[in-house]
N, C-alpha and C. Protein backbone atom coordinates (compact mmCIF):
# COMPACT_ATOMS: atom_id res chain seq x y z
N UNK A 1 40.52 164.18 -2.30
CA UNK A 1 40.89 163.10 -3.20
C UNK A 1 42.22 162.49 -2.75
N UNK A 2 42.11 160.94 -2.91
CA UNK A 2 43.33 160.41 -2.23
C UNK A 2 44.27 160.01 -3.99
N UNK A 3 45.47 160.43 -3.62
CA UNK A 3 46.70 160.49 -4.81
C UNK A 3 47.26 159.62 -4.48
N UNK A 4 47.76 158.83 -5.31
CA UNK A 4 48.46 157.48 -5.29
C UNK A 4 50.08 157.94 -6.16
N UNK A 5 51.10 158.06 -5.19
CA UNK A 5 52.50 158.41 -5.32
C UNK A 5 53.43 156.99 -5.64
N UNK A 6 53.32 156.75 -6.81
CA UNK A 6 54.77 155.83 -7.11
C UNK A 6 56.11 156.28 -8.07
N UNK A 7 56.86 155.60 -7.91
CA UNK A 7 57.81 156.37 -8.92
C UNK A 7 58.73 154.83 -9.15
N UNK A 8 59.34 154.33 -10.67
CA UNK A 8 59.94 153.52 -10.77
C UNK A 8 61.29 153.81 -11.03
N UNK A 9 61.90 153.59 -10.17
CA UNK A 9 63.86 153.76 -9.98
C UNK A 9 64.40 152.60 -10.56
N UNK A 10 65.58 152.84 -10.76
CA UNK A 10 66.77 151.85 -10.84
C UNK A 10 67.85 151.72 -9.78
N UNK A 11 68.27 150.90 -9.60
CA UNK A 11 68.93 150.46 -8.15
C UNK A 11 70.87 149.85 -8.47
N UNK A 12 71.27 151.13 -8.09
CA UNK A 12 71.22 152.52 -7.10
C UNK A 12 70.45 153.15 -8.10
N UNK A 13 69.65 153.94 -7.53
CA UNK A 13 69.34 155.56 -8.59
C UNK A 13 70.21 156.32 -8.99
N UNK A 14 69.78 156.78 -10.09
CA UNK A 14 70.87 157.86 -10.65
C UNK A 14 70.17 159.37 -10.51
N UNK A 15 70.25 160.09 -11.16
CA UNK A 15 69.79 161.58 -11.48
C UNK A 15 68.41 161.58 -11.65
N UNK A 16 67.56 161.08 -12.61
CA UNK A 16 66.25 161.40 -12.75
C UNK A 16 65.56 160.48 -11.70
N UNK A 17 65.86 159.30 -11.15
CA UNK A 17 65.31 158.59 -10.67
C UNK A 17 65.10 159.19 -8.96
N UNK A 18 66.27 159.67 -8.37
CA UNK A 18 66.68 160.49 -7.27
C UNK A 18 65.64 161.25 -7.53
N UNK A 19 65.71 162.58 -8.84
CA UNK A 19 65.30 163.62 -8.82
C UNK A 19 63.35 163.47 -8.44
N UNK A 20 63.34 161.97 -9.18
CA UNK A 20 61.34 161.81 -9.20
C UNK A 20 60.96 161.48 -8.20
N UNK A 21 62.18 160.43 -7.43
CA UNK A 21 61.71 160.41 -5.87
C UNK A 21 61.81 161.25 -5.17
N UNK A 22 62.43 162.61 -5.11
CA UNK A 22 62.37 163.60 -4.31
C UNK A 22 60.81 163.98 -4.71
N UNK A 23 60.39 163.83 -5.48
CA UNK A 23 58.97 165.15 -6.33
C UNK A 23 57.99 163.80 -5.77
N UNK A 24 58.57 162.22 -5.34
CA UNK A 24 57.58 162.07 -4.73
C UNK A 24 57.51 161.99 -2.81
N UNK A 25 58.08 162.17 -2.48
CA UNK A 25 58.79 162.45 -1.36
C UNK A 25 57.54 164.02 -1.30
N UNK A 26 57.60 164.92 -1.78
CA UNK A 26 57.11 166.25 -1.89
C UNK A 26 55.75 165.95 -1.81
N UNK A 27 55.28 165.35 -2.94
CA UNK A 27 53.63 165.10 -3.06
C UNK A 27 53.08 164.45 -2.44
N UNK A 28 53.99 163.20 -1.64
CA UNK A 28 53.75 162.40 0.10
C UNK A 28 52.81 163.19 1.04
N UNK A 29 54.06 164.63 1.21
CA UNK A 29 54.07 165.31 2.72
C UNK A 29 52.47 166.08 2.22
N UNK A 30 52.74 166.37 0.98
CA UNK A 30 51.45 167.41 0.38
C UNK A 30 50.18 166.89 1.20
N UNK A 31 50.21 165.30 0.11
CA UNK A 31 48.94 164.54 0.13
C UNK A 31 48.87 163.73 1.44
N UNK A 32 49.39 163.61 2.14
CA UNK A 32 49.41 163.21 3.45
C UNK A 32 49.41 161.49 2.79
N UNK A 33 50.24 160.93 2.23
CA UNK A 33 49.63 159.54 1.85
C UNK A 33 51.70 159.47 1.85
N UNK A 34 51.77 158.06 1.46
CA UNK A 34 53.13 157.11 1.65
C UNK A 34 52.76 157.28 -0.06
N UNK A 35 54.77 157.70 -0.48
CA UNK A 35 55.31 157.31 -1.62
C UNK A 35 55.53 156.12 -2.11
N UNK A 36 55.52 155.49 -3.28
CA UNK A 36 55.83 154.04 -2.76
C UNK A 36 57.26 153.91 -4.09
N UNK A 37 57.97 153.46 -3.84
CA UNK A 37 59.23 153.61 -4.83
C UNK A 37 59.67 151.71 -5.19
N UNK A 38 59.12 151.48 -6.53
CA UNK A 38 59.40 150.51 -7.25
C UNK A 38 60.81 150.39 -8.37
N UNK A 39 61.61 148.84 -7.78
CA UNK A 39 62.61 148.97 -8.45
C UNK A 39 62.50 148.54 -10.00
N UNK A 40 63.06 148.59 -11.23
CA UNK A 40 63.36 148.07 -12.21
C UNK A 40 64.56 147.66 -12.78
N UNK A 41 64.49 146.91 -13.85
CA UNK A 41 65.97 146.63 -14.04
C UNK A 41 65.48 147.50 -16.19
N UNK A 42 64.27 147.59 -15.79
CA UNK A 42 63.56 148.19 -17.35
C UNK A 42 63.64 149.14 -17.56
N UNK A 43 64.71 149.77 -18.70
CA UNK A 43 64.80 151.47 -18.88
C UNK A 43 63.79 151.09 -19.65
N UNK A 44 62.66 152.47 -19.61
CA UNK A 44 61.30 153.10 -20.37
C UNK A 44 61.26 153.66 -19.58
N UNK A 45 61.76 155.44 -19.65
CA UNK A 45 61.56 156.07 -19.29
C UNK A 45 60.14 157.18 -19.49
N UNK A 46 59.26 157.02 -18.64
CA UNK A 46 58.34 157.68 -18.36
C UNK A 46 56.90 156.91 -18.64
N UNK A 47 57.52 155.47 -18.86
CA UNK A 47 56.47 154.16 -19.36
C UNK A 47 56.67 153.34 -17.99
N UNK A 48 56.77 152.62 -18.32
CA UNK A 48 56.55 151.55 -17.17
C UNK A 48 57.87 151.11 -16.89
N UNK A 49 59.05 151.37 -17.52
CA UNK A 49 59.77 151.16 -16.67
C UNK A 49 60.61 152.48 -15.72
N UNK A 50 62.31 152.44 -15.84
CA UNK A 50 62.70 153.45 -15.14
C UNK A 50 62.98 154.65 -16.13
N UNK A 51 63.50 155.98 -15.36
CA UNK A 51 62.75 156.72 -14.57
C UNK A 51 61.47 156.79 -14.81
N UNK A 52 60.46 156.80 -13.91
CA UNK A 52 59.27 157.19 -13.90
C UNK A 52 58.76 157.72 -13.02
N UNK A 53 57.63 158.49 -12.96
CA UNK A 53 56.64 158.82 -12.00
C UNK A 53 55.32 159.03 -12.11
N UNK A 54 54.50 158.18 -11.51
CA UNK A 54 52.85 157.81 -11.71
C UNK A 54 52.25 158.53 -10.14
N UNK A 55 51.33 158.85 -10.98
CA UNK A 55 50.66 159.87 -9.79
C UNK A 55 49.32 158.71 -10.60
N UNK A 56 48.14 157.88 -9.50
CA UNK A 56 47.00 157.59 -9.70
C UNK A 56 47.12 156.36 -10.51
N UNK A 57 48.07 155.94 -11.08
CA UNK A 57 47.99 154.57 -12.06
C UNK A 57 48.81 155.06 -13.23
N UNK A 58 49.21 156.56 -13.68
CA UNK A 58 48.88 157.07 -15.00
C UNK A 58 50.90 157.68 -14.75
N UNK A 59 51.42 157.48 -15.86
CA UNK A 59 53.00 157.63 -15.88
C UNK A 59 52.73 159.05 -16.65
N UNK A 60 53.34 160.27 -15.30
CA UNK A 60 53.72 161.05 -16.00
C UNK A 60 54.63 161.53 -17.05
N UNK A 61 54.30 162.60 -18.06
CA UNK A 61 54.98 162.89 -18.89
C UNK A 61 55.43 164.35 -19.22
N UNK A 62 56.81 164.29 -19.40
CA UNK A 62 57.46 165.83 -19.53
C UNK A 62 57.11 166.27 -21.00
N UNK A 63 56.68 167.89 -20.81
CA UNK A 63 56.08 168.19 -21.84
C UNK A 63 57.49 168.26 -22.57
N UNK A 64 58.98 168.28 -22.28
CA UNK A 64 60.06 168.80 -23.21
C UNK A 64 60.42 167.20 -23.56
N UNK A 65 59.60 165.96 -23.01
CA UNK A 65 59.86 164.53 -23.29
C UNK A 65 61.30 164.01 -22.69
N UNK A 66 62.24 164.93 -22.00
CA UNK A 66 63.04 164.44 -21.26
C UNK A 66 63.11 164.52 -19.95
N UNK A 67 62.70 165.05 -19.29
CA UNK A 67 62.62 165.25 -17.64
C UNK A 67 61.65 165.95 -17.08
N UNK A 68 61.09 165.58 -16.04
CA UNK A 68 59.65 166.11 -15.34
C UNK A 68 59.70 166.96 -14.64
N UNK A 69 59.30 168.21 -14.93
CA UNK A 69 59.79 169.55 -14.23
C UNK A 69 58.38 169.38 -13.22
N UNK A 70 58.63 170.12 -12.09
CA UNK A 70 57.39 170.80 -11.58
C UNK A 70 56.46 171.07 -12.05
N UNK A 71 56.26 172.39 -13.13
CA UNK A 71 54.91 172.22 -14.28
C UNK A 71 54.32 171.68 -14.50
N UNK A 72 54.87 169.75 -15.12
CA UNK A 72 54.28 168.96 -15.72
C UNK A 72 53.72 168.26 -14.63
N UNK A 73 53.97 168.30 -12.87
CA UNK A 73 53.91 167.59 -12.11
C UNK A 73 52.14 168.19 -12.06
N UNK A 74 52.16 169.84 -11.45
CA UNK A 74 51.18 170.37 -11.37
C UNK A 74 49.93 170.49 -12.39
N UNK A 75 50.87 170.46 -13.90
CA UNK A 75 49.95 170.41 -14.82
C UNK A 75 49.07 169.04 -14.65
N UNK A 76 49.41 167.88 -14.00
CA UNK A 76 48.94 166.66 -14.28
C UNK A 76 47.88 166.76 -13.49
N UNK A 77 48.11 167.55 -11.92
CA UNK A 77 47.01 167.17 -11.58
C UNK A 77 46.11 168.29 -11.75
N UNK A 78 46.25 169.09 -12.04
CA UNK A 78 45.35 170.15 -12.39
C UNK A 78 44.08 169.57 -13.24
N UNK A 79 45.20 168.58 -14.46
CA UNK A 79 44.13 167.48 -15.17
C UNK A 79 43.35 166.85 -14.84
N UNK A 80 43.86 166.22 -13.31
CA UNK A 80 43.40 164.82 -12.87
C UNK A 80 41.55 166.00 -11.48
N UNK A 81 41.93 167.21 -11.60
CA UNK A 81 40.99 167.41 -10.75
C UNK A 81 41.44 168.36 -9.86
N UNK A 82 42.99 168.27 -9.51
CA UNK A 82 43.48 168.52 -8.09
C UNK A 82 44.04 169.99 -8.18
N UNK A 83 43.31 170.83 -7.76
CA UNK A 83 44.13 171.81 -8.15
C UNK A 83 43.43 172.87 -6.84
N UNK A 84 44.03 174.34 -7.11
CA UNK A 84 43.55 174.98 -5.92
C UNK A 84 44.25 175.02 -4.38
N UNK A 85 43.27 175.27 -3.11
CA UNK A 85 44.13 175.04 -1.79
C UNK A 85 44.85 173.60 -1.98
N UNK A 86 44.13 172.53 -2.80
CA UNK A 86 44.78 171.24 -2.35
C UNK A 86 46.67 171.16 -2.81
N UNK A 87 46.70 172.27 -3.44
CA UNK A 87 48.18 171.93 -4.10
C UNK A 87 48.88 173.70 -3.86
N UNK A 88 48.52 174.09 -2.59
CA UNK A 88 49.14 175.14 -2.31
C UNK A 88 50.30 174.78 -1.93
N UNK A 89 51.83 175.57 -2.28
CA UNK A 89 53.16 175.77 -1.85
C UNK A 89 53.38 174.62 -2.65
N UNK A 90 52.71 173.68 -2.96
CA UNK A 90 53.12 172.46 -3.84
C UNK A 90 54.67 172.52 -5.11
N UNK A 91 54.35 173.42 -5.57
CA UNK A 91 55.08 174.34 -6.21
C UNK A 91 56.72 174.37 -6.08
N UNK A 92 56.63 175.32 -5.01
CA UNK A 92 57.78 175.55 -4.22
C UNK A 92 58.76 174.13 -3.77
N UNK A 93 57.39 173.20 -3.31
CA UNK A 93 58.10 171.69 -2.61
C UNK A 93 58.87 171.00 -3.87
N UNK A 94 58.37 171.57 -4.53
CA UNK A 94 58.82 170.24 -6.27
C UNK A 94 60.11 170.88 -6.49
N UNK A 95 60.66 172.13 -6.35
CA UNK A 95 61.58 172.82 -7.31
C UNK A 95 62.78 172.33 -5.97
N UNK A 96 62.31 171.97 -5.14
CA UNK A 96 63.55 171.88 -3.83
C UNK A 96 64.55 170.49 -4.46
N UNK A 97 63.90 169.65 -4.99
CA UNK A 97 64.74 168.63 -5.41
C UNK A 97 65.30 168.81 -6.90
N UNK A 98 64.56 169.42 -7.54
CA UNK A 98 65.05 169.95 -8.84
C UNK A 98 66.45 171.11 -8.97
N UNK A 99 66.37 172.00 -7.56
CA UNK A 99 66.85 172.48 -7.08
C UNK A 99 68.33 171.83 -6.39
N UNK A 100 68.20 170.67 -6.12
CA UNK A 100 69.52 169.54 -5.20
C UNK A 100 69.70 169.02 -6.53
N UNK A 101 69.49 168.61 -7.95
CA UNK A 101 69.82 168.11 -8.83
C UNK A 101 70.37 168.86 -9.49
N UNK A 102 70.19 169.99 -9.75
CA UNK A 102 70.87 170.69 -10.42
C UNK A 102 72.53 171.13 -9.82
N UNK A 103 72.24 171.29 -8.58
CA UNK A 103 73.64 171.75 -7.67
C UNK A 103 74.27 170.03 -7.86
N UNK A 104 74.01 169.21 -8.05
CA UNK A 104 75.23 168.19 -7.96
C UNK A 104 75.43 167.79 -9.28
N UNK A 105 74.85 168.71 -10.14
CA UNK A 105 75.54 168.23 -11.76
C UNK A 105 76.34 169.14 -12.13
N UNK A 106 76.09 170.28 -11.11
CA UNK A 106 76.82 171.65 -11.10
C UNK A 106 78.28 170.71 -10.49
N UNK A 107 78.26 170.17 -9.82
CA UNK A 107 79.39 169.67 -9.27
C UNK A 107 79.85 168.36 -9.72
N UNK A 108 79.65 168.06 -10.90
CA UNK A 108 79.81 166.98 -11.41
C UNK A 108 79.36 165.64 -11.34
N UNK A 109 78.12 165.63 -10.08
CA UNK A 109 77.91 164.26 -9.47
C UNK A 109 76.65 163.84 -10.07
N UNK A 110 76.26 164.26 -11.35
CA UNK A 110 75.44 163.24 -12.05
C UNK A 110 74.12 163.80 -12.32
């Protein structure tokens, strides 16, 4: 199944927007397909405008309603079908940027 990776930023990005393009950056290399990163000037976060991230047409959503952990990334497609060898180490790839976000808020940078 071919996955369709977008994510809507704000320009510069900040924290979540960085953080969703890394998780799509991740699901790129997974799915062998191009991220595609759309700007906004529209906060709606997790709607159509910024931060967002749409896997297939469909704007994911954090089950805690503020930020999109890994879980919710995997949970989505588990929904959408995708689950199994196709999303092996997948896992691991998502927490690496969640992982760089956390160390620069640790350090004050947002």
């Amino acid at each position: 199944m071919t996955v369709k990776v977008q994510v809507i930023s704000q320009q510069p990005p900040g924290g979540r927007c960085n953080l969703y393009a890394g998780y799509a950056e991740a699901l790129a290399r997974q799915f062998g397909v191009e991220a595609e990163i759309v700007y906004s000037e529209t906060r709606n976060a997790h709607g159509e405008g910024f931060p967002s991230l749409w896997l297939n047409g469909v704007a994911l959503q954090p089950e805690d309603g503020l930020i999109l952990m890994p879980a919710d990334i995997t949970a989505a497609l588990d929904g959408m079908g995708i689950s199994g060898a196709q999303v092996q180490g997948l896992a691991e790839a998502l927490d690496a940027p969640l992982e760089r976000m956390m160390e620069q808020a640790g350090k004050g940078g947002g």
